[in-house]
N, C-alpha and C. Protein backbone atom coordinates (compact mmCIF):
# COMPACT_ATOMS: atom_id res chain seq x y z
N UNK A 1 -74.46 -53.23 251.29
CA UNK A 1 -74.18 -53.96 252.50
C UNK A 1 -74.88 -53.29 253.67
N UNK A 2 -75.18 -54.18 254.56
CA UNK A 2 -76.08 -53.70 255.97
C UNK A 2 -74.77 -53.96 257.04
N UNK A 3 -75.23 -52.42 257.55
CA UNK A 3 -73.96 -52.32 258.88
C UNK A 3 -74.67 -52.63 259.83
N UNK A 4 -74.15 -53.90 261.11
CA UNK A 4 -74.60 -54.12 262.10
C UNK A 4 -74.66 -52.76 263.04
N UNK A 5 -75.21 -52.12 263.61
CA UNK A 5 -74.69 -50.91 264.42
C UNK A 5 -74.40 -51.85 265.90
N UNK A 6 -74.81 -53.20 266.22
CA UNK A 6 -73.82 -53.45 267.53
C UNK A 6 -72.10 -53.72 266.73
N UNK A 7 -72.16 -54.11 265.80
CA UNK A 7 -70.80 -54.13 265.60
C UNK A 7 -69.93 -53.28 264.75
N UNK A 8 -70.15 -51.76 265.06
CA UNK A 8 -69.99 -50.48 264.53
C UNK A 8 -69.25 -49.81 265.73
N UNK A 9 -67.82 -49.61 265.29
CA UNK A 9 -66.64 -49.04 266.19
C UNK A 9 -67.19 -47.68 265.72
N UNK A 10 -67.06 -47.46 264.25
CA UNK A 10 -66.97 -45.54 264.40
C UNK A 10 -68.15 -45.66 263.18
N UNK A 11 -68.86 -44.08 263.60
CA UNK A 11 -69.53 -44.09 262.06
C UNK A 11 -69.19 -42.41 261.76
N UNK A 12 -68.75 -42.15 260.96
CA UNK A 12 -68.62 -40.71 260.43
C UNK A 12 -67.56 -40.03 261.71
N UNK A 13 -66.70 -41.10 262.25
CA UNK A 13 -65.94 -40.55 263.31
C UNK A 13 -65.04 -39.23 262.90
N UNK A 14 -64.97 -38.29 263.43
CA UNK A 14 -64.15 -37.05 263.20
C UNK A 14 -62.76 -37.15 264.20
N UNK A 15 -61.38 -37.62 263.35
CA UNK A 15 -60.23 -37.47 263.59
C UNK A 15 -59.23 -36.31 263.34
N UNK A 16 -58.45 -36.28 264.51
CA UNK A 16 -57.73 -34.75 264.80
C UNK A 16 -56.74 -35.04 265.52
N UNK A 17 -56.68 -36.57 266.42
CA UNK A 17 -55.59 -36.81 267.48
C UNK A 17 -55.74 -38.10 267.52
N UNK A 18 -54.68 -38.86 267.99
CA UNK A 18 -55.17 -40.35 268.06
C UNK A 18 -56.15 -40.26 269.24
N UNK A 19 -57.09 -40.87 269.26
CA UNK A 19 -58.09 -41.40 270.00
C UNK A 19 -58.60 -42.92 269.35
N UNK A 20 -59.63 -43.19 270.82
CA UNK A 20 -60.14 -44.35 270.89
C UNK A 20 -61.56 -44.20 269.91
N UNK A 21 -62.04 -45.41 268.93
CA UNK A 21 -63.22 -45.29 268.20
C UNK A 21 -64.23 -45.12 269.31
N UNK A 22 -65.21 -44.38 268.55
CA UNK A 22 -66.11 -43.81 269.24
C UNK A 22 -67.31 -44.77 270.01
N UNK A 23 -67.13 -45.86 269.81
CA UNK A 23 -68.05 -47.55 269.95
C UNK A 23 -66.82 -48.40 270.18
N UNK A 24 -67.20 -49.07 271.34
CA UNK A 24 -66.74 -50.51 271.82
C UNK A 24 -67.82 -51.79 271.49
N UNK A 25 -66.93 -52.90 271.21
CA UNK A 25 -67.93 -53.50 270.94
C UNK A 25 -67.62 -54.65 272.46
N UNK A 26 -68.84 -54.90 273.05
CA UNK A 26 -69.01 -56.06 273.78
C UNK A 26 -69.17 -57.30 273.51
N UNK A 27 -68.52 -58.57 273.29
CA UNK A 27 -68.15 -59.47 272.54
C UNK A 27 -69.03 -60.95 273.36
N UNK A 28 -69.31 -60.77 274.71
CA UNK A 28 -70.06 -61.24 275.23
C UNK A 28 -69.30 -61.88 276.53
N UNK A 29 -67.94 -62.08 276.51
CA UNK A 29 -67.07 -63.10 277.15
C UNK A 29 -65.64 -63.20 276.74
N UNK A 30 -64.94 -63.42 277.63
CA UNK A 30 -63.41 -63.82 277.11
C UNK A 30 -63.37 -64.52 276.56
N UNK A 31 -63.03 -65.17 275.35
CA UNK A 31 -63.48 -66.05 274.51
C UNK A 31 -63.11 -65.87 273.14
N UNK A 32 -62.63 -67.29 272.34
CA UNK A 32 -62.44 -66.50 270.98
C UNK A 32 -63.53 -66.30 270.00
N UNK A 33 -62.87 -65.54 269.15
CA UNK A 33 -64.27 -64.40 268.38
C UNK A 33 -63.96 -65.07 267.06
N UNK A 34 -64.72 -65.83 266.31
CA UNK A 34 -64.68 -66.31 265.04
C UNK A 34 -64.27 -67.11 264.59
N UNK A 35 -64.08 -68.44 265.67
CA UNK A 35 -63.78 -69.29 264.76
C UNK A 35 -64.26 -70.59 263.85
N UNK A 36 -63.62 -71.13 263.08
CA UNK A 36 -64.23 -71.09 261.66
C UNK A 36 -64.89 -70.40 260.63
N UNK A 37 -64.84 -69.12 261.00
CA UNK A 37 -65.03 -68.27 259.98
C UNK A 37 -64.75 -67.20 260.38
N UNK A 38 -63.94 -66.44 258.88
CA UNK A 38 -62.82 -65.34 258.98
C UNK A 38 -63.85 -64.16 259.17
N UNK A 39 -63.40 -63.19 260.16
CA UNK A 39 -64.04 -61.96 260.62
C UNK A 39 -62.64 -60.62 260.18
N UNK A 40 -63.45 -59.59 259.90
CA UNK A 40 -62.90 -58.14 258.94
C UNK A 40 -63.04 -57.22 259.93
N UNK A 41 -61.85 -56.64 260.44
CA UNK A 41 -61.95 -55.02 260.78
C UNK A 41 -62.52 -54.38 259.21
N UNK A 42 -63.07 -53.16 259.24
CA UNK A 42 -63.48 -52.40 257.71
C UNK A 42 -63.42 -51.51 258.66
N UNK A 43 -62.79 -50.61 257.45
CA UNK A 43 -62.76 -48.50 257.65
C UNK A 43 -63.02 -48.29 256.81
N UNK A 44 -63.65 -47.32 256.00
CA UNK A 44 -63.82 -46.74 255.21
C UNK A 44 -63.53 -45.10 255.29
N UNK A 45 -63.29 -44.17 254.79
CA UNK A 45 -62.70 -43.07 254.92
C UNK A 45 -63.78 -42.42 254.14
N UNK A 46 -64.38 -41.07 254.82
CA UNK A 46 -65.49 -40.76 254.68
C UNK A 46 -65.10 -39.71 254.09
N UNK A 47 -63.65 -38.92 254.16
CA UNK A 47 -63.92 -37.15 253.64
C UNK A 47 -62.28 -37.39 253.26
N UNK A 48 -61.53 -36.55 252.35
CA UNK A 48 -60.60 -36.41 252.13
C UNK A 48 -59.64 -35.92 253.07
N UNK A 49 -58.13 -37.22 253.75
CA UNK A 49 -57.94 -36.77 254.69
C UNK A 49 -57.17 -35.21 254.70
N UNK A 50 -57.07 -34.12 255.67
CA UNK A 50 -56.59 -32.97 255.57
C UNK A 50 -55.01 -32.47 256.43
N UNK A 51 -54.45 -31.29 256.48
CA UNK A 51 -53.87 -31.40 257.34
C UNK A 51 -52.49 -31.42 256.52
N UNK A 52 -51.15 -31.54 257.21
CA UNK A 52 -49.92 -31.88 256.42
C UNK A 52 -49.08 -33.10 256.87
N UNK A 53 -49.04 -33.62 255.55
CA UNK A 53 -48.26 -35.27 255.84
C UNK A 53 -49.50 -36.22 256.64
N UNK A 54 -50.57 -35.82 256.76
CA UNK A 54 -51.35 -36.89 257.35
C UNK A 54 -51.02 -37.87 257.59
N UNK A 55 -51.25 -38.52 258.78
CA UNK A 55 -50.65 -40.05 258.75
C UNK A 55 -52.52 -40.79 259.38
N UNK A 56 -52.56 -42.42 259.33
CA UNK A 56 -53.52 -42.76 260.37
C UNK A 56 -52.74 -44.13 260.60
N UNK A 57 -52.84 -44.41 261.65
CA UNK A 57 -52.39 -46.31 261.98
C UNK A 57 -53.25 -46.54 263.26
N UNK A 58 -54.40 -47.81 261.91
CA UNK A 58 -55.38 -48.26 263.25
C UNK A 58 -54.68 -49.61 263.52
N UNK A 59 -55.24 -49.77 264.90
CA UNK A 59 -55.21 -50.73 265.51
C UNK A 59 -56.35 -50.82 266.69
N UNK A 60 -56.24 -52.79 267.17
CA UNK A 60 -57.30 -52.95 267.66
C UNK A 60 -56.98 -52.93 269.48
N UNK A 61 -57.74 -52.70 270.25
CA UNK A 61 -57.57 -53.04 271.46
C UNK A 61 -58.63 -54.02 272.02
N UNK A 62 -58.27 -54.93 273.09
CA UNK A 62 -59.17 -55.35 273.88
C UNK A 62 -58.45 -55.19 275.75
N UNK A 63 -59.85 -55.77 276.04
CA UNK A 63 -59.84 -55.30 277.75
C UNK A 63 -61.00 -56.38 278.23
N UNK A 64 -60.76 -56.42 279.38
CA UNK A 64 -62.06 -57.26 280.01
C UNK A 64 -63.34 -56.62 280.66
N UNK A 65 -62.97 -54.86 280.60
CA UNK A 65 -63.99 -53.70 281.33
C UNK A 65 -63.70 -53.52 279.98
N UNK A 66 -65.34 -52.17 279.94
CA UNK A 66 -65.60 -51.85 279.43
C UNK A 66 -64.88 -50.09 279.69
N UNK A 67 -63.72 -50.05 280.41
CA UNK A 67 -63.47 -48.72 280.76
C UNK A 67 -62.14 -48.93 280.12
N UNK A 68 -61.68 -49.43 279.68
CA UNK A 68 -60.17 -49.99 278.64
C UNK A 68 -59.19 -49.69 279.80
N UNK A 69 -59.56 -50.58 280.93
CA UNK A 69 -57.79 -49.50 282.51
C UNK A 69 -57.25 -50.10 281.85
N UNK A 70 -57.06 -51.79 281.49
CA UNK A 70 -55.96 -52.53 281.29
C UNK A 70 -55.86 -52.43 279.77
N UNK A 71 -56.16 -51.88 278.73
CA UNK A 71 -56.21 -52.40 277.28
C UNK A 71 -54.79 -53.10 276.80
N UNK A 72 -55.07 -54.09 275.82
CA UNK A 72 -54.07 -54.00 275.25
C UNK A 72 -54.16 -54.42 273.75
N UNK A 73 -53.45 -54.28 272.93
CA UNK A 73 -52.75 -54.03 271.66
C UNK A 73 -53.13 -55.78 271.25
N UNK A 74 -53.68 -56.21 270.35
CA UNK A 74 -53.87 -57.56 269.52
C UNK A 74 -53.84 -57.55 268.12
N UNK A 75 -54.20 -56.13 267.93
CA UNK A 75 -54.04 -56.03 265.88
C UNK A 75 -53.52 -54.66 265.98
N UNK A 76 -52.28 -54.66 264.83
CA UNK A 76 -52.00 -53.48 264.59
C UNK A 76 -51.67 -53.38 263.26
N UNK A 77 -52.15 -52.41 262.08
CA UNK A 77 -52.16 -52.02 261.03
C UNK A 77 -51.50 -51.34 260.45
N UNK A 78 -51.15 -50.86 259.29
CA UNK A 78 -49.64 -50.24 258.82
C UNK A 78 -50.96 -48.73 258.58
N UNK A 79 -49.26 -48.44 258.71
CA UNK A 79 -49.62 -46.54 258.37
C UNK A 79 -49.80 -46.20 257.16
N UNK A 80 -51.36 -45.27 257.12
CA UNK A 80 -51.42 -45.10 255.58
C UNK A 80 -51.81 -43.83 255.74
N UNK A 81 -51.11 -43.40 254.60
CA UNK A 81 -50.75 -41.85 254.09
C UNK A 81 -51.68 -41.64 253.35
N UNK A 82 -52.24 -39.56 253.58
CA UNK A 82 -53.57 -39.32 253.11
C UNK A 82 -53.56 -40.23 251.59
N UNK A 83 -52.52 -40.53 251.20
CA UNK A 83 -53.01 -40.80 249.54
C UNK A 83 -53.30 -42.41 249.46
N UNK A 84 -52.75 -42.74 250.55
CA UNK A 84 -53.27 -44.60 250.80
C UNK A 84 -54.79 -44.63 251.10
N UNK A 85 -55.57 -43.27 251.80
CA UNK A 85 -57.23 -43.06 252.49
C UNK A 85 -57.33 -42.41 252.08
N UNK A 86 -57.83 -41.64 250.72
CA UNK A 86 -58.59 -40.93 250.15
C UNK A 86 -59.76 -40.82 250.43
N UNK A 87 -60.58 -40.05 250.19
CA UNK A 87 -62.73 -40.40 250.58
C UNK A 87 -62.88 -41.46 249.55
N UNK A 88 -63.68 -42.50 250.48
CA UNK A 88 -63.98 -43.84 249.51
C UNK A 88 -63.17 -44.87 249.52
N UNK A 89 -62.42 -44.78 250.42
CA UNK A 89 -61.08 -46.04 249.99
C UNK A 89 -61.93 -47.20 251.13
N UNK A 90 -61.81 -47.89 250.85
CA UNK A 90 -61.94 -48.86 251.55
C UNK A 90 -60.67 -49.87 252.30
N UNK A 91 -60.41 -49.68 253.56
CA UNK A 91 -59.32 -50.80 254.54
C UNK A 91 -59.55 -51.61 255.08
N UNK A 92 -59.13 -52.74 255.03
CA UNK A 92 -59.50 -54.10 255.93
C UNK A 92 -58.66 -54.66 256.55
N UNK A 93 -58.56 -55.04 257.70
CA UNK A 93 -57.43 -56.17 258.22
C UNK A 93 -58.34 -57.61 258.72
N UNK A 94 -57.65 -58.54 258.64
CA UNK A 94 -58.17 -59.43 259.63
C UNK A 94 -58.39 -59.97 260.86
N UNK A 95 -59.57 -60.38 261.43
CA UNK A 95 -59.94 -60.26 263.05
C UNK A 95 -58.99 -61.03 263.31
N UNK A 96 -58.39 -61.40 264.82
CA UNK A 96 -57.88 -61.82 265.43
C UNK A 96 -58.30 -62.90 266.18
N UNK A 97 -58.14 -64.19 265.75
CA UNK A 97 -59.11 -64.91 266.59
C UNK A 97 -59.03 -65.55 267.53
N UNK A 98 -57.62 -65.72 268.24
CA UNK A 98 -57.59 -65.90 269.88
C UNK A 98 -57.10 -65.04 270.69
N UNK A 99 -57.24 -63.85 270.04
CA UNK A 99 -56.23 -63.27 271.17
C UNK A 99 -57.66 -61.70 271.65
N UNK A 100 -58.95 -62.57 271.81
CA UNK A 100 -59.69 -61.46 272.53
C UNK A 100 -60.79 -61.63 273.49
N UNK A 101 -60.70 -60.22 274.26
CA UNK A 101 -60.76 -60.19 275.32
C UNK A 101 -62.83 -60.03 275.32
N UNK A 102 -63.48 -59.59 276.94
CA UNK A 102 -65.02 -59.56 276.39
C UNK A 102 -65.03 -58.33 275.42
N UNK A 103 -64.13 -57.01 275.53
CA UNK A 103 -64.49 -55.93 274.89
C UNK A 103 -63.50 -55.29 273.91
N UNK A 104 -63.95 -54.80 273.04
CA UNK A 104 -63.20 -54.60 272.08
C UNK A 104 -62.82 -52.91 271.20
N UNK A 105 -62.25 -52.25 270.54
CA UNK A 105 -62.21 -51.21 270.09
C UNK A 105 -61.15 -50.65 269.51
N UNK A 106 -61.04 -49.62 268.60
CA UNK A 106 -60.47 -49.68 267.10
C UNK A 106 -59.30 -48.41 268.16
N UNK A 107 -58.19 -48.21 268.37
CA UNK A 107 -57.30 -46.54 268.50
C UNK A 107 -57.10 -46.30 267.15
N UNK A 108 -56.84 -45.29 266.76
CA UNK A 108 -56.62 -44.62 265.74
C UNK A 108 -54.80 -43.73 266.30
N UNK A 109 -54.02 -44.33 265.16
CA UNK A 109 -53.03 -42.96 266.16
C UNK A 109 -52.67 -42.01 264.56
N UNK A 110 -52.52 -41.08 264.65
CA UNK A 110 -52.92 -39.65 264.41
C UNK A 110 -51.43 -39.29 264.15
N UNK A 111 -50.92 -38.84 262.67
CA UNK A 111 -49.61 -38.44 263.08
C UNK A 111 -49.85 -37.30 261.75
N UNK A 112 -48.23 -36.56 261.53
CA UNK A 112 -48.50 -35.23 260.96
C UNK A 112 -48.49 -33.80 261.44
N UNK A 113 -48.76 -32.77 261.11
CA UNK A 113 -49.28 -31.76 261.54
C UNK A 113 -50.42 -31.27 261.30
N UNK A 114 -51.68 -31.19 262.59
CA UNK A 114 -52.84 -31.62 262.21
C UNK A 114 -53.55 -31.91 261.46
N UNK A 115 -53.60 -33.42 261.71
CA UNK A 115 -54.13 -34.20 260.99
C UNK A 115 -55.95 -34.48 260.74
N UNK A 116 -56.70 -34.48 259.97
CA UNK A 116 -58.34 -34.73 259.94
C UNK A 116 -58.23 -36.12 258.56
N UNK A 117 -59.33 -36.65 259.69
CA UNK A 117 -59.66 -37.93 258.67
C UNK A 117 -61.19 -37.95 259.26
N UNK A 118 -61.85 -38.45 259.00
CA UNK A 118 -63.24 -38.95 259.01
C UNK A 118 -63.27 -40.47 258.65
N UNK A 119 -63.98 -41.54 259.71
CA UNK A 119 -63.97 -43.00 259.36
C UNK A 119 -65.51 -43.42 260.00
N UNK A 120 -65.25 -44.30 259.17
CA UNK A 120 -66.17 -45.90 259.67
C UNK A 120 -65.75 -46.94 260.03
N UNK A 121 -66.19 -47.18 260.52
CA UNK A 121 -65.43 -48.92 261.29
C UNK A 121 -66.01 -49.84 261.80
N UNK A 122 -66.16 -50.83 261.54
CA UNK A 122 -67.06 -51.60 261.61
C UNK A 122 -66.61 -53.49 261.91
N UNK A 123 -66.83 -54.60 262.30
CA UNK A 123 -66.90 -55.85 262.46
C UNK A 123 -67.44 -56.51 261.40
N UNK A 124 -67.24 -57.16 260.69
CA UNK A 124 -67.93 -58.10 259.39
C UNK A 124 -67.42 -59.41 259.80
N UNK A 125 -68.34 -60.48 258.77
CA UNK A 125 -67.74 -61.84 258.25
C UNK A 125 -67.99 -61.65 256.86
N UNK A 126 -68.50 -60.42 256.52
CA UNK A 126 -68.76 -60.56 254.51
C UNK A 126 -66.96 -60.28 254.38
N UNK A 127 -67.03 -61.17 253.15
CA UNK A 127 -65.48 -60.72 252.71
C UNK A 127 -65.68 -60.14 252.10
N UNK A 128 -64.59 -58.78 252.48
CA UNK A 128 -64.42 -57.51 251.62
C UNK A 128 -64.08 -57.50 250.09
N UNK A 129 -63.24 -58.69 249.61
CA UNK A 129 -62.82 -58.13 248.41
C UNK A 129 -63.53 -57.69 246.97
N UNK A 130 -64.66 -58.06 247.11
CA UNK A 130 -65.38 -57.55 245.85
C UNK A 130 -66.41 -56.51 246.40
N UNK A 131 -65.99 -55.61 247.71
CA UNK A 131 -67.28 -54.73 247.61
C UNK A 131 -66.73 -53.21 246.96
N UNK A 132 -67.56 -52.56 246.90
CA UNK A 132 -67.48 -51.23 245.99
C UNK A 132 -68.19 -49.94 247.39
N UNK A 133 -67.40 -49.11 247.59
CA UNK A 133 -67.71 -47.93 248.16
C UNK A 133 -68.53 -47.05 247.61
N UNK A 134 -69.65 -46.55 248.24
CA UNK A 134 -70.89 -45.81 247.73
C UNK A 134 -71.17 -44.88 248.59
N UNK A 135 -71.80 -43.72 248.31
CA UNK A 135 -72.45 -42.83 249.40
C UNK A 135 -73.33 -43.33 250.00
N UNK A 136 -73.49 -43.00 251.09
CA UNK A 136 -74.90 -43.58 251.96
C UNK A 136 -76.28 -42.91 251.34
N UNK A 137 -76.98 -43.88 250.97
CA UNK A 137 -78.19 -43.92 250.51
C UNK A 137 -79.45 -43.00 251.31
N UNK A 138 -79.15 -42.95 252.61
CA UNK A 138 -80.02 -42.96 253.84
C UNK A 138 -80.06 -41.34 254.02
């Protein structure tokens, strides 16, 4: 699969605290994003997560700046435990399709006692369910 890099929230992001993905994506306009055809948050988990009790719960934000003053909360994802994100796992939720704003971006919240995960994150319309996780070729 080919990763758009405009529609690439994190690539090899290094997690330690909840924070915001490292890429916003600019969507063009307030406006809804996909419809008639279903659009994929994707993470992929790049390194085995570390730490004790690891936790991660993504979710999505949007805003109308690109500085997130006002963000708010439109997708939120269940908490998965290092053994739910192993290296290689592949996660998906589905985009949200009226409820976004021009700009967009993945929080990560971070629970445990320090916690490390490593992700990717990314925007699709390929449907995930038959793809297979691979090392990067590149």
């Amino acid at each position: 699969m080919y990763i758009d890099k405009n529609l690439q929230f994190s690539s090899a992001q290094a997690l330690t605290a909840t924070a915001a993905s490292d890429n916003s994506i600019d969507l063009g306009a307030n406006r809804p994003v996909g419809p008639g055809e279903a659009l994929w948050l994707v993470m992929v988990s790049k390194a085995d997560p570390g730490g004790t009790s690891p936790t991660l719960a993504p979710s999505v934000e949007v805003d109308d700046n690109s500085g997130f003053s006002s963000a708010r909360t439109v997708l939120t994802g269940p908490t998965l435990a290092a053994a739910d994100f192993p290296s290689g796992t592949i996660f998906t939720m589905p985009w949200p399709v009226n409820l976004n704003e021009q700009y967009a971006r993945v929080k990560y919240t971070c629970g445990g006692t320090s916690p490390t995960f490593t992700v990717d994150a990314w925007l699709t319309n390929q449907d995930p369910t038959t793809w297979a996780s691979l090392p990067d070729a590149i």
